[in-house]
Protein backbone atom coordinates (compact mmCIF):
# COMPACT_ATOMS: atom_id res chain seq x y z
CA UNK A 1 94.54 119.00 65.44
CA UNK A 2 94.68 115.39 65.39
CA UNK A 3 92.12 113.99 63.38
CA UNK A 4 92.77 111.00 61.77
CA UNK A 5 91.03 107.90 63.38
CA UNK A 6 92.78 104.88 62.16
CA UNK A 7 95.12 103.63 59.03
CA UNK A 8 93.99 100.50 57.45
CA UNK A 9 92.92 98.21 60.28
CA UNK A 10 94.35 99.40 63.27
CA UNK A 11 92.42 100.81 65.73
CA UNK A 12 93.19 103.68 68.53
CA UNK A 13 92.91 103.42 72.31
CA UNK A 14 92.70 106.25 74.09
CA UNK A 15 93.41 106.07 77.92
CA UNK A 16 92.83 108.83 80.51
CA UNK A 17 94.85 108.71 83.33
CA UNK A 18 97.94 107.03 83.42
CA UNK A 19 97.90 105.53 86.89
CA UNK A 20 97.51 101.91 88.31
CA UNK A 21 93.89 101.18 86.26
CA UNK A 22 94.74 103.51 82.93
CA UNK A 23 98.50 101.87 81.84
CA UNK A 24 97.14 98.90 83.47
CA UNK A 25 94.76 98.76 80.48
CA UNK A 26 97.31 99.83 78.36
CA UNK A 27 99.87 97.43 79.02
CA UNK A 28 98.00 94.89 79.31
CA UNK A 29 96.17 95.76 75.66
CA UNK A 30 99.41 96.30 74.06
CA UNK A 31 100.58 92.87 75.33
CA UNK A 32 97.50 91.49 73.63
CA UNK A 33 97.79 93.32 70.52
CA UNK A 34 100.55 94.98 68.74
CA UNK A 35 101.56 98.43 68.06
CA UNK A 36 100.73 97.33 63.90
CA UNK A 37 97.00 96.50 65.22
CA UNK A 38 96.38 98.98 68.13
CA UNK A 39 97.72 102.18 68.25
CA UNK A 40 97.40 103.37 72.23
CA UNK A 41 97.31 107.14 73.48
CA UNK A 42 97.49 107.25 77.08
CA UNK A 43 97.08 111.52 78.90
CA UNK A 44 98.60 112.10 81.80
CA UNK A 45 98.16 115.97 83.34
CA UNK A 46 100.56 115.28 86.45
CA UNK A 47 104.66 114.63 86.09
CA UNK A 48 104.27 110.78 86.72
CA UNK A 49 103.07 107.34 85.72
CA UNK A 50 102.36 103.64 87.17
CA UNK A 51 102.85 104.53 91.07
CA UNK A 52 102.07 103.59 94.68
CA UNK A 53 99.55 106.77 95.95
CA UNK A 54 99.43 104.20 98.76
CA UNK A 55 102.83 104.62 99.58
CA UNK A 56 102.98 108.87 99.40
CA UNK A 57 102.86 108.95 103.89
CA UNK A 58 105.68 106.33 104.30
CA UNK A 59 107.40 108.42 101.94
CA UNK A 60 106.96 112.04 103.84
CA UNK A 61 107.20 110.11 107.13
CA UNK A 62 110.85 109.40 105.72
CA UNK A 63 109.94 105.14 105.50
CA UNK A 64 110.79 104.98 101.94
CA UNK A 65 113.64 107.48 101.38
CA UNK A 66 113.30 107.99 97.53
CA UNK A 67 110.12 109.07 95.60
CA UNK A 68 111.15 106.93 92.31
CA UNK A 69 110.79 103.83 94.62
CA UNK A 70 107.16 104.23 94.50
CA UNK A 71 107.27 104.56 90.77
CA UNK A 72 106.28 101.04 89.16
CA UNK A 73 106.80 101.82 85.67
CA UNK A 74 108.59 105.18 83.98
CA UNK A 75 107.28 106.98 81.36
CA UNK A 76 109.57 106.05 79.37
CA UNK A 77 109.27 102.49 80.10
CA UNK A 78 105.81 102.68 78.60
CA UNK A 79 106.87 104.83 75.77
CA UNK A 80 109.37 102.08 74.90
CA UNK A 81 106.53 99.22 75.03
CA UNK A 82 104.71 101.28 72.11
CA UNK A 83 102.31 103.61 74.64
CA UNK A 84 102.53 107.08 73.07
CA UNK A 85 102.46 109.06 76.80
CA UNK A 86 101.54 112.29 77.19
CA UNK A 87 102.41 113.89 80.55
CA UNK A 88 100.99 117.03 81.62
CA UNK A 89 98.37 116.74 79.18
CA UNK A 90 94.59 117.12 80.93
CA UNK A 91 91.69 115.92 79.33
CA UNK A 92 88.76 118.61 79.19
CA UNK A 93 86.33 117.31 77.62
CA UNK A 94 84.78 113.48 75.85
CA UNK A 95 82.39 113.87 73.04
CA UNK A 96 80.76 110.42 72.88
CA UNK A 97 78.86 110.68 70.11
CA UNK A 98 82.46 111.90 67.74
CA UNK A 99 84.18 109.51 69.55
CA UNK A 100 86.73 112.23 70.47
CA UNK A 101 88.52 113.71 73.65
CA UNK A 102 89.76 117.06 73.78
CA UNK A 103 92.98 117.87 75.82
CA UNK A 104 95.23 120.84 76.56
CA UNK A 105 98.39 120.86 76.98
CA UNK A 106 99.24 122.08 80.43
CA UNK A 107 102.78 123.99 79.56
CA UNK A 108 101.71 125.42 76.23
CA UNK A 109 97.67 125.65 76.62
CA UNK A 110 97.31 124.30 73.33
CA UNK A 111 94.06 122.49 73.03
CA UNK A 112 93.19 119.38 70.28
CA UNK A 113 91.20 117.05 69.59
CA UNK A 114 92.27 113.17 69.26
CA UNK A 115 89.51 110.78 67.63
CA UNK A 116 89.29 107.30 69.52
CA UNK A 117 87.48 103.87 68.41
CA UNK A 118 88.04 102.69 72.24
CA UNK A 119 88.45 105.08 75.40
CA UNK A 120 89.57 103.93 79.03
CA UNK A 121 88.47 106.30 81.50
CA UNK A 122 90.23 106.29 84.76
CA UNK A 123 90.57 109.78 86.23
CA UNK A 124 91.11 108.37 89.86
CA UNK A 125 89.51 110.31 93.02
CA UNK A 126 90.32 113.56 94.21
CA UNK A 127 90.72 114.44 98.05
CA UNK A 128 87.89 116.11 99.69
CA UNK A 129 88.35 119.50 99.91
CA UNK A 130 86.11 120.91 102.82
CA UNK A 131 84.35 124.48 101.30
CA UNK A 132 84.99 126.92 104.30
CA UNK A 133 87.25 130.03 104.57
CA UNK A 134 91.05 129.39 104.12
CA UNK A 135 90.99 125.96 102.60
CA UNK A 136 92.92 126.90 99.74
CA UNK A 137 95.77 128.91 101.68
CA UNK A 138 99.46 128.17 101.49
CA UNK A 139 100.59 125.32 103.45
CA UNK A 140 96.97 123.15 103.41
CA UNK A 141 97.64 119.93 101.28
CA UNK A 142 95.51 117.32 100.11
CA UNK A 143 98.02 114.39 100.01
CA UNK A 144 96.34 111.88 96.79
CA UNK A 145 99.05 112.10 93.85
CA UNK A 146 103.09 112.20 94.03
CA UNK A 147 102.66 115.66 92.91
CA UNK A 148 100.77 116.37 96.47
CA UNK A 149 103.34 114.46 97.88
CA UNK A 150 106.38 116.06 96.47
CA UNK A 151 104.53 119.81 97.32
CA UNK A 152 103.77 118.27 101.20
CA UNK A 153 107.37 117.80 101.80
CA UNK A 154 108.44 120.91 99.85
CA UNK A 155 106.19 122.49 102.35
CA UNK A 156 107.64 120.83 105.31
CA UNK A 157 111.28 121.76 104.41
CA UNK A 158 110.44 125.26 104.08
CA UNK A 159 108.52 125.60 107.20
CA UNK A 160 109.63 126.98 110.45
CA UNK A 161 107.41 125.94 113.33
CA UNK A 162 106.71 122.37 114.11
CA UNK A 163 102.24 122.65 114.21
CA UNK A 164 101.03 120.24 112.06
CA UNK A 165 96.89 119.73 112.22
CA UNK A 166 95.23 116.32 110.53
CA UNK A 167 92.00 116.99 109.32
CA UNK A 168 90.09 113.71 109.37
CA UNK A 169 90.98 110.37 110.97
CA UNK A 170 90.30 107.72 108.11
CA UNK A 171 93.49 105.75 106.70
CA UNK A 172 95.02 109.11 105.17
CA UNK A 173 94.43 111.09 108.14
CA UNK A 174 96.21 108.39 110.34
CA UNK A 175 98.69 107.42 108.26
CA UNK A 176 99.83 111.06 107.48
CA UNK A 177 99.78 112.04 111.55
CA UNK A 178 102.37 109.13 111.99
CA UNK A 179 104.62 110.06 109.01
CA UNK A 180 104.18 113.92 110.33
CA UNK A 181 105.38 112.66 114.34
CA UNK A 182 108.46 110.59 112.43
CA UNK A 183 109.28 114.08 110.71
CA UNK A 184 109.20 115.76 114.72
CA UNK A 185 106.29 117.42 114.37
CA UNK A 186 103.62 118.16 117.22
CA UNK A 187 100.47 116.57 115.44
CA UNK A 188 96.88 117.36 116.06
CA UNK A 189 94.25 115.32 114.37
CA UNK A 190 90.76 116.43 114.15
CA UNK A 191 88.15 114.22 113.35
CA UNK A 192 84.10 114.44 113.11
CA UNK A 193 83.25 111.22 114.49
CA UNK A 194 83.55 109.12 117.90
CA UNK A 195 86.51 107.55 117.06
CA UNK A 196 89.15 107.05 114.20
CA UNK A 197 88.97 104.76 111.77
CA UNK A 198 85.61 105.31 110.74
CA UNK A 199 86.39 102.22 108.41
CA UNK A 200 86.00 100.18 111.73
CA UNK A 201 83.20 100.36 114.54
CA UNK A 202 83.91 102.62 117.35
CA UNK A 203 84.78 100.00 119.98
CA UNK A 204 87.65 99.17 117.51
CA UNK A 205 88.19 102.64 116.40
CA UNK A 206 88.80 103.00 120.70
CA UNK A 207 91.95 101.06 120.15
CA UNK A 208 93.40 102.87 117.67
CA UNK A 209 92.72 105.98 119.37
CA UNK A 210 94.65 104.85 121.96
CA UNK A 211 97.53 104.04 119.91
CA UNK A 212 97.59 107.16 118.44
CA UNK A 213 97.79 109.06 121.55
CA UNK A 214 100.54 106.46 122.66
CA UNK A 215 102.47 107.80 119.99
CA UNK A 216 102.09 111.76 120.95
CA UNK A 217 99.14 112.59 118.34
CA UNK A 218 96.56 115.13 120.39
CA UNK A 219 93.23 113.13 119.53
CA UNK A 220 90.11 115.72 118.92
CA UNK A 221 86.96 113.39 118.39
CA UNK A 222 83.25 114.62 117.71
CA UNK A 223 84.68 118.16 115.87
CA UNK A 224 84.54 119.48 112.58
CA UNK A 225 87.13 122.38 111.18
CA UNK A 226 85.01 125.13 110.13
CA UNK A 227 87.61 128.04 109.16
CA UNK A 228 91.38 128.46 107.92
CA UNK A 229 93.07 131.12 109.44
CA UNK A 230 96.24 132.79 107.35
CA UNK A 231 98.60 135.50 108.50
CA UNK A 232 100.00 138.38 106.68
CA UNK A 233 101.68 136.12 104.56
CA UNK A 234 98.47 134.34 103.43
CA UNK A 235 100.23 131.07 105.04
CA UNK A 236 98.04 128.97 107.39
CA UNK A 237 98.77 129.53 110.45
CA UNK A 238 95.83 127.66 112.67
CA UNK A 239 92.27 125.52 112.32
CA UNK A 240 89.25 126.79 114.12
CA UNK A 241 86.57 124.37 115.36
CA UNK A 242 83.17 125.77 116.82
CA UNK A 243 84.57 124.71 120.44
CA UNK A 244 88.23 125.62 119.64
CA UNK A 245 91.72 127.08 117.86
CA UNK A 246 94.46 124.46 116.72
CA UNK A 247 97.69 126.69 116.10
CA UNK A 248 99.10 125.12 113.06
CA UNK A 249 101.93 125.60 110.16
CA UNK A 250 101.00 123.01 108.21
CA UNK A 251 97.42 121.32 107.75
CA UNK A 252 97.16 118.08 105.87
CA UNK A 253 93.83 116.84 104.87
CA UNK A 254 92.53 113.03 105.48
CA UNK A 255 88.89 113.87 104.93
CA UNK A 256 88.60 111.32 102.67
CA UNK A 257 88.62 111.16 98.82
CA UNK A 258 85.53 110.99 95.85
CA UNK A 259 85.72 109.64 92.79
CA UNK A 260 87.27 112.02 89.69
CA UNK A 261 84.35 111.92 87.14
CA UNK A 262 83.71 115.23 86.34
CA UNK A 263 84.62 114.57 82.93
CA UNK A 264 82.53 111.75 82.63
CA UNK A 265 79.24 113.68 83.99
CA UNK A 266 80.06 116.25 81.45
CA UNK A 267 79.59 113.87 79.00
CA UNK A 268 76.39 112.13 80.26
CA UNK A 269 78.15 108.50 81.40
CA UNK A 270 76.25 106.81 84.23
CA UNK A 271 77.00 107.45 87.71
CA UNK A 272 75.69 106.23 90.95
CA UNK A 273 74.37 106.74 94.01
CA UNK A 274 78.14 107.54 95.90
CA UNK A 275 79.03 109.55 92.34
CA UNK A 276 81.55 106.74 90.24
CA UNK A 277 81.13 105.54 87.18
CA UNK A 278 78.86 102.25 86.48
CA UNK A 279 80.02 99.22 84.66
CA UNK A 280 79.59 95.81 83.59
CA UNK A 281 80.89 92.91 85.18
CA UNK A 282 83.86 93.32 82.32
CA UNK A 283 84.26 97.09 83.27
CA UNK A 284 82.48 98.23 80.05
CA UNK A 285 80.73 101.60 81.25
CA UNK A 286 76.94 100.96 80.75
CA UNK A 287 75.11 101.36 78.05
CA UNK A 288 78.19 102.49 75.74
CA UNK A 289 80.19 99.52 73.75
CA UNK A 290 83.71 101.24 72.81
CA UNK A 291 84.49 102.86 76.31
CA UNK A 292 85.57 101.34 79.86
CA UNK A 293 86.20 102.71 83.40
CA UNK A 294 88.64 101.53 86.05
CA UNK A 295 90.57 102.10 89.31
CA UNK A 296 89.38 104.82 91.72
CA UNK A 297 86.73 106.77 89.20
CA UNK A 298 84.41 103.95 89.54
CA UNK A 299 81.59 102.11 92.07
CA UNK A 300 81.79 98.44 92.14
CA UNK A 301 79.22 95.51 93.78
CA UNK A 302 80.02 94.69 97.31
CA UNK A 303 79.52 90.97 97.76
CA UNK A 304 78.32 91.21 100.95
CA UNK A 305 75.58 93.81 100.73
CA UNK A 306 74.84 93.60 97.34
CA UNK A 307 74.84 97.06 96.50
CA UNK A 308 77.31 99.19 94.74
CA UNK A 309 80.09 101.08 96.34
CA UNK A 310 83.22 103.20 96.31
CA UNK A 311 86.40 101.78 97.20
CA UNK A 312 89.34 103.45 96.43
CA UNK A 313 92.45 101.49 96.70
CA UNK A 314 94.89 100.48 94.02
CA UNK A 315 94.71 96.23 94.34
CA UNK A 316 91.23 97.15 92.72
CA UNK A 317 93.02 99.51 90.35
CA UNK A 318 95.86 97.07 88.90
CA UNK A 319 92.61 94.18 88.54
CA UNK A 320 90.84 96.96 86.94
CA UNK A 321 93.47 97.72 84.42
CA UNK A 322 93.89 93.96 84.01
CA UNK A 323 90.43 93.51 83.15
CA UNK A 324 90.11 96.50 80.54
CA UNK A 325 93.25 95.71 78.68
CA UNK A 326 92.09 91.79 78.08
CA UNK A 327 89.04 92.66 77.15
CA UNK A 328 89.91 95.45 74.82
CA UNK A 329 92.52 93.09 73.10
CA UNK A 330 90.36 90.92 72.38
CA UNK A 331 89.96 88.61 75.44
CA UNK A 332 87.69 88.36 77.92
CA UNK A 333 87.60 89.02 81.93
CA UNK A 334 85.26 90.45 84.38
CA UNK A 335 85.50 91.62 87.72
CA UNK A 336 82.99 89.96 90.37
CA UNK A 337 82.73 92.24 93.14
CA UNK A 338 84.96 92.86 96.14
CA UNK A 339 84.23 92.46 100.14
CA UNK A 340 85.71 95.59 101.37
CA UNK A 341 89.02 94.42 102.68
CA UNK A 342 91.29 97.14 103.74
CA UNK A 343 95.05 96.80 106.04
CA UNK A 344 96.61 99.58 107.70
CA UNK A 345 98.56 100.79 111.00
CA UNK A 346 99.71 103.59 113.89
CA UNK A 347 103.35 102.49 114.33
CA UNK A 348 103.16 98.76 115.43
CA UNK A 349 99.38 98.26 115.77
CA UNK A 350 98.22 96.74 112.58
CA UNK A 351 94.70 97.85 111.67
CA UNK A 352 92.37 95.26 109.59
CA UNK A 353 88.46 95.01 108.37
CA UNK A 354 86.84 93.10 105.72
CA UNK A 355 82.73 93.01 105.03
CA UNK A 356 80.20 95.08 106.55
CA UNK A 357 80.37 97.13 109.85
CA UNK A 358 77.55 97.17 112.08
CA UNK A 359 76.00 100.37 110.86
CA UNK A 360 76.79 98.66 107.21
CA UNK A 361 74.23 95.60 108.07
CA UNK A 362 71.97 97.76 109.52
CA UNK A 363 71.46 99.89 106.69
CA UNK A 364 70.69 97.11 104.49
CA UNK A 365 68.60 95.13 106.77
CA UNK A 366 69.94 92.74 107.95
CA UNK A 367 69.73 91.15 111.54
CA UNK A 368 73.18 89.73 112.99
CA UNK A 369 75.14 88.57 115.74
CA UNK A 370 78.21 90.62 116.96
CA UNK A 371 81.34 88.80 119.07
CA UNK A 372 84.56 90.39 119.94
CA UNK A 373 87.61 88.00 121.68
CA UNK A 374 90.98 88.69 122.57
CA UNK A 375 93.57 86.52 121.78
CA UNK A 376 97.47 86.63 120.96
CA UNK A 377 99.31 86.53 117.54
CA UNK A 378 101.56 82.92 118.77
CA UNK A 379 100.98 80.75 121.12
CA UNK A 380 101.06 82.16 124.64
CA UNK A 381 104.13 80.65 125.93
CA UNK A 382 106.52 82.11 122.83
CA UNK A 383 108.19 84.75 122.34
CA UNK A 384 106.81 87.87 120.75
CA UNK A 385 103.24 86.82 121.28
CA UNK A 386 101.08 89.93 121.22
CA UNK A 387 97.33 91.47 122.02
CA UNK A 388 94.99 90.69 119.05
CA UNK A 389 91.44 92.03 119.29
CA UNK A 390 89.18 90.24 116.23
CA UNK A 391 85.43 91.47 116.25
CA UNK A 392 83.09 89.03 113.91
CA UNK A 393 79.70 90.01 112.55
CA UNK A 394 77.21 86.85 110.90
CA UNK A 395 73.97 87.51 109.93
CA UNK A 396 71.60 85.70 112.64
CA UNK A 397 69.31 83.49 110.15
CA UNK A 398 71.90 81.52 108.61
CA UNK A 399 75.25 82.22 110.32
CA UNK A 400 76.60 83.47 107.07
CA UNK A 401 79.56 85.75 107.98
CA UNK A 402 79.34 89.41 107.48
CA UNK A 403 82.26 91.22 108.26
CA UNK A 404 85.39 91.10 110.25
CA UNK A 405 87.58 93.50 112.14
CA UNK A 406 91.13 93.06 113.45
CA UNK A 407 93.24 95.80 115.73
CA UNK A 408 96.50 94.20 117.09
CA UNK A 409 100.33 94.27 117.01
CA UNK A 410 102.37 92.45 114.81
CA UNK A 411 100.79 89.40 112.84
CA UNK A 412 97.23 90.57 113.13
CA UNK A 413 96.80 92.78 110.29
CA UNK A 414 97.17 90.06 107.13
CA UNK A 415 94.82 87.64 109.34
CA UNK A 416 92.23 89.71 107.65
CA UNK A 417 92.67 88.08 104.23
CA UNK A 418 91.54 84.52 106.04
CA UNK A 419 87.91 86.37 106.77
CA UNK A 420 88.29 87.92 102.68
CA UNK A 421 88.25 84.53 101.21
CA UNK A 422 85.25 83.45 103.53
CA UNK A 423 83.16 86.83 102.41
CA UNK A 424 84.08 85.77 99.02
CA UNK A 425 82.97 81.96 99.04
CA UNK A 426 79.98 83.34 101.12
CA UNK A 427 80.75 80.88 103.78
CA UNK A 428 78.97 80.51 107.24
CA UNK A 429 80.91 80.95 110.58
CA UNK A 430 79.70 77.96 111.90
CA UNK A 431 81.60 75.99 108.04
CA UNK A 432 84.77 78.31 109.01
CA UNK A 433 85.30 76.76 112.47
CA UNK A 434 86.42 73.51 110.63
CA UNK A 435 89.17 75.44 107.91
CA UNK A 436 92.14 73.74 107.84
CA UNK A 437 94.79 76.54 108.58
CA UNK A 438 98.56 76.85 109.47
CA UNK A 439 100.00 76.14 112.96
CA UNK A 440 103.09 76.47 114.79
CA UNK A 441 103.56 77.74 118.42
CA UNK A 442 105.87 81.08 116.34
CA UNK A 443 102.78 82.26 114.42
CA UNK A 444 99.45 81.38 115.81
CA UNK A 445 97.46 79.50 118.89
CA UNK A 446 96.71 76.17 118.47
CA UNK A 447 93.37 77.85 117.48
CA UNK A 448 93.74 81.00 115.36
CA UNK A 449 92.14 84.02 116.48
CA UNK A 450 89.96 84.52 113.60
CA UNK A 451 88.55 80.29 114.21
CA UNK A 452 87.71 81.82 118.14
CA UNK A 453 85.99 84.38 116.83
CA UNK A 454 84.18 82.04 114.31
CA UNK A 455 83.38 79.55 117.40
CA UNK A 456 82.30 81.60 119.71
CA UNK A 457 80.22 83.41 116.75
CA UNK A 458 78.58 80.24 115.53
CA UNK A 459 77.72 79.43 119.27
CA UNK A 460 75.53 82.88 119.66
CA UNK A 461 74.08 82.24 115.94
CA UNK A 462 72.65 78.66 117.76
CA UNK A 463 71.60 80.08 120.49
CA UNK A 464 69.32 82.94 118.70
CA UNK A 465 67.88 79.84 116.55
């Protein structure tokens, strides 16, 4: 049992999770402060550290041919930087008031405890596993950790028929239907809502639909998987629907993912409303001075709305990290918020949204305009210049923009960013008409898409004056 604290001065960080917010912190801490005046303990229950979960579909689709390419940083790499790492280690249990963690080791089962004078909690998410017959049957994956991914293609090697079945149609659930058509599959996706992308509003979500089902993928919209059927082998071997049967010999779920903090309600932290952890603007958890929460564990303010949300992507992750490790070493460095901004695509169409969907300003009141224009990503008359659809919301008072959404084929996706750093300067569509951005006939109109959408949004923010 490890129970000594601290020797002298130096004091002990304990991380848990050893992902893009935990070694974050750690690095960043040890950079800050050495290994004679912080020791750092970092647990780690899966096989890997430091890499790109965003990266795991491009990986099975066979886009990224090695697994260690989405690895940013080794174990041993953090081991050498004076991070003692200890893989397959789980943490079961934080007791706040000893300033302790307790954590078993997964290939022995020993259990200890380790004392701690400052803890870093960031346990990630967990996919959503739907509770209905079969879930749990060989050859259903959740796809969140290189582990999953690793199992997913183990899967896919081993398996005879060609069936694959999406469950869900957000970013995951895309994303994995393309990689599974690269692979040859026959891919069904089934998804609850109107459309895909529920990220998006549905007149957007339209297009991607139609993308998807450009590229092979059988589209099932308004349905919900209520049963996992197995055969004799307890393998899956199809999805069942209220209306419907999906044959299928693999089933990969996109539901969606929620935040990891079982550990943390065990131990009484503050959650909120969407079930992450609550901090301070430096990613202190409320209320308690020696511990901190980052990455995908955690709700954060949305600029826009005002209220806090979950967002689970790693660029909030690594600032996160950042963030914990300077001010645990002794610096100091908050985190302000973030607008929701989000890139992905089917194939060639890049998909993009920043701010609030409609349904999103609805639900916290407020009254906006809505414009949608289509426009090209060059100048007409080059070559290469594609579709671009760009839907703008701006709140009808004061014209203040509220949200953005992008669906088009290359060039349209990182246009997204210009409509980020207007969220985040809270600036007015009718101000971003006059921005002073890039132009040559190879990658824009003389008036960028997003500055149409701005015009032609100001004009209707006028007119309902």
């Amino acid at each position: 049992m490890d129970m000594s604290r601290t020797q002298g001065t130096r004091e002990r960080l304990v991380v848990i999770g050893g992902d893009a917010a935990g070694m974050s912190a750690a690095s960043q801490a040890r950079r800050m402060r050495g290994p004679d005046e912080l020791e750092i303990v970092a647990f780690e229950r899966g096989h890997f550290t430091s890499y790109s979960a965003c990266g795991i579909p491009y990986w099975v689709g066979g886009d990224v041919e090695e697994r260690d390419r989405l690895i940013a940083r080794t174990p041993e790499e953090h081991r050498e930087r004076g991070i003692d790492l200890r893989l397959r280690t789980e943490v079961t249990g934080i007791d706040v008031d000893g300033q302790r963690v307790r954590a078993r080791d997964l290939e022995s089962g020993d259990e200890s405890w380790t004392p701690y004078d400052k803890l870093v909690i960031a346990t990630g998410a967990r996919p959503i596993r739907p509770d209905m017959p079969g879930v749990d049957a060989a050859g259903v994956h959740g796809v969140q950790t290189l582990d999953d991914g690793q199992a997913l293609i183990d899967t896919l090697a081993h398996t005879r028929g060609r069936r694959a079945v999406v469950v869900g149609a957000g970013y995951i659930g895309v994303e994995m239907a393309e990689a599974l058509i690269n692979r040859g599959y026959e891919v069904t996706v089934v998804n609850r809502g109107s459309e895909p992308m529920s990220t998006l509003d549905p007149d957007m979500g339209r297009l991607v639909h139609r993308a998807m089902e450009g590229l092979g993928i059988t589209m099932v919209n308004d349905a919900e998987v209520t049963k996992v059927l197995t055969g004799e082998d307890g393998r899956v071997r199809a999805v069942v629907t209220e209306d419907a049967e999906y044959p299928a010999d693999v089933v990969v779920l996109g539901i969606g993912v929620r935040p990891e903090t079982t550990l943390a309600r065990a131990a009484g932290l503050p959650l909120g409303t969407h079930g992450g952890l609550l901090t301070d603007l430096g990613m202190r958890v409320r209320g308690h001075e020696n511990i901190w929460a980052g990455g995908d564990c955690v709700e954060v303010l949305d600029l826009v709305s005002g209220q806090e949300r979950h967002i689970a992507l790693g660029t909030h992750a690594n600032k996160h990290g950042q963030i914990i490790g300077t001010n645990v070493g002794g610096g100091y460095a908050t985190f302000p918020g973030v607008v929701g901004t989000a890139v992905s695509k089917v194939c060639d169409l890049e998909i993009a949204r920043t701010g609030l969907r409609e349904k999103d300003a609805r639900r916290v009141g407020l009254r906006f305009e809505s414009v949608t224009i289509e426009s090209t990503s060059r100048a007409g008359y080059y070559p290469g210049a594609s579709p671009m659809t760009v839907k703008m919301l701006a709140e009808r008072r004061t014209g203040r923009l509220l949200g953005v959404q992008i669906v088009g084929r290359e060039g349209a996706g990182k246009r997204v960013d210009i409509a980020a750093v207007a969220l985040t300067a809270g600036m007015t569509v009718e101000r971003m008409t006059a921005l002073d951005l890039g132009y040559a006939p190879p990658f824009s109109p003389v008036w960028d898409p997003v500055l149409v959408a701005a015009r032609k949004a100001a004009a209707k923010v006028r007119a309902a004056s």
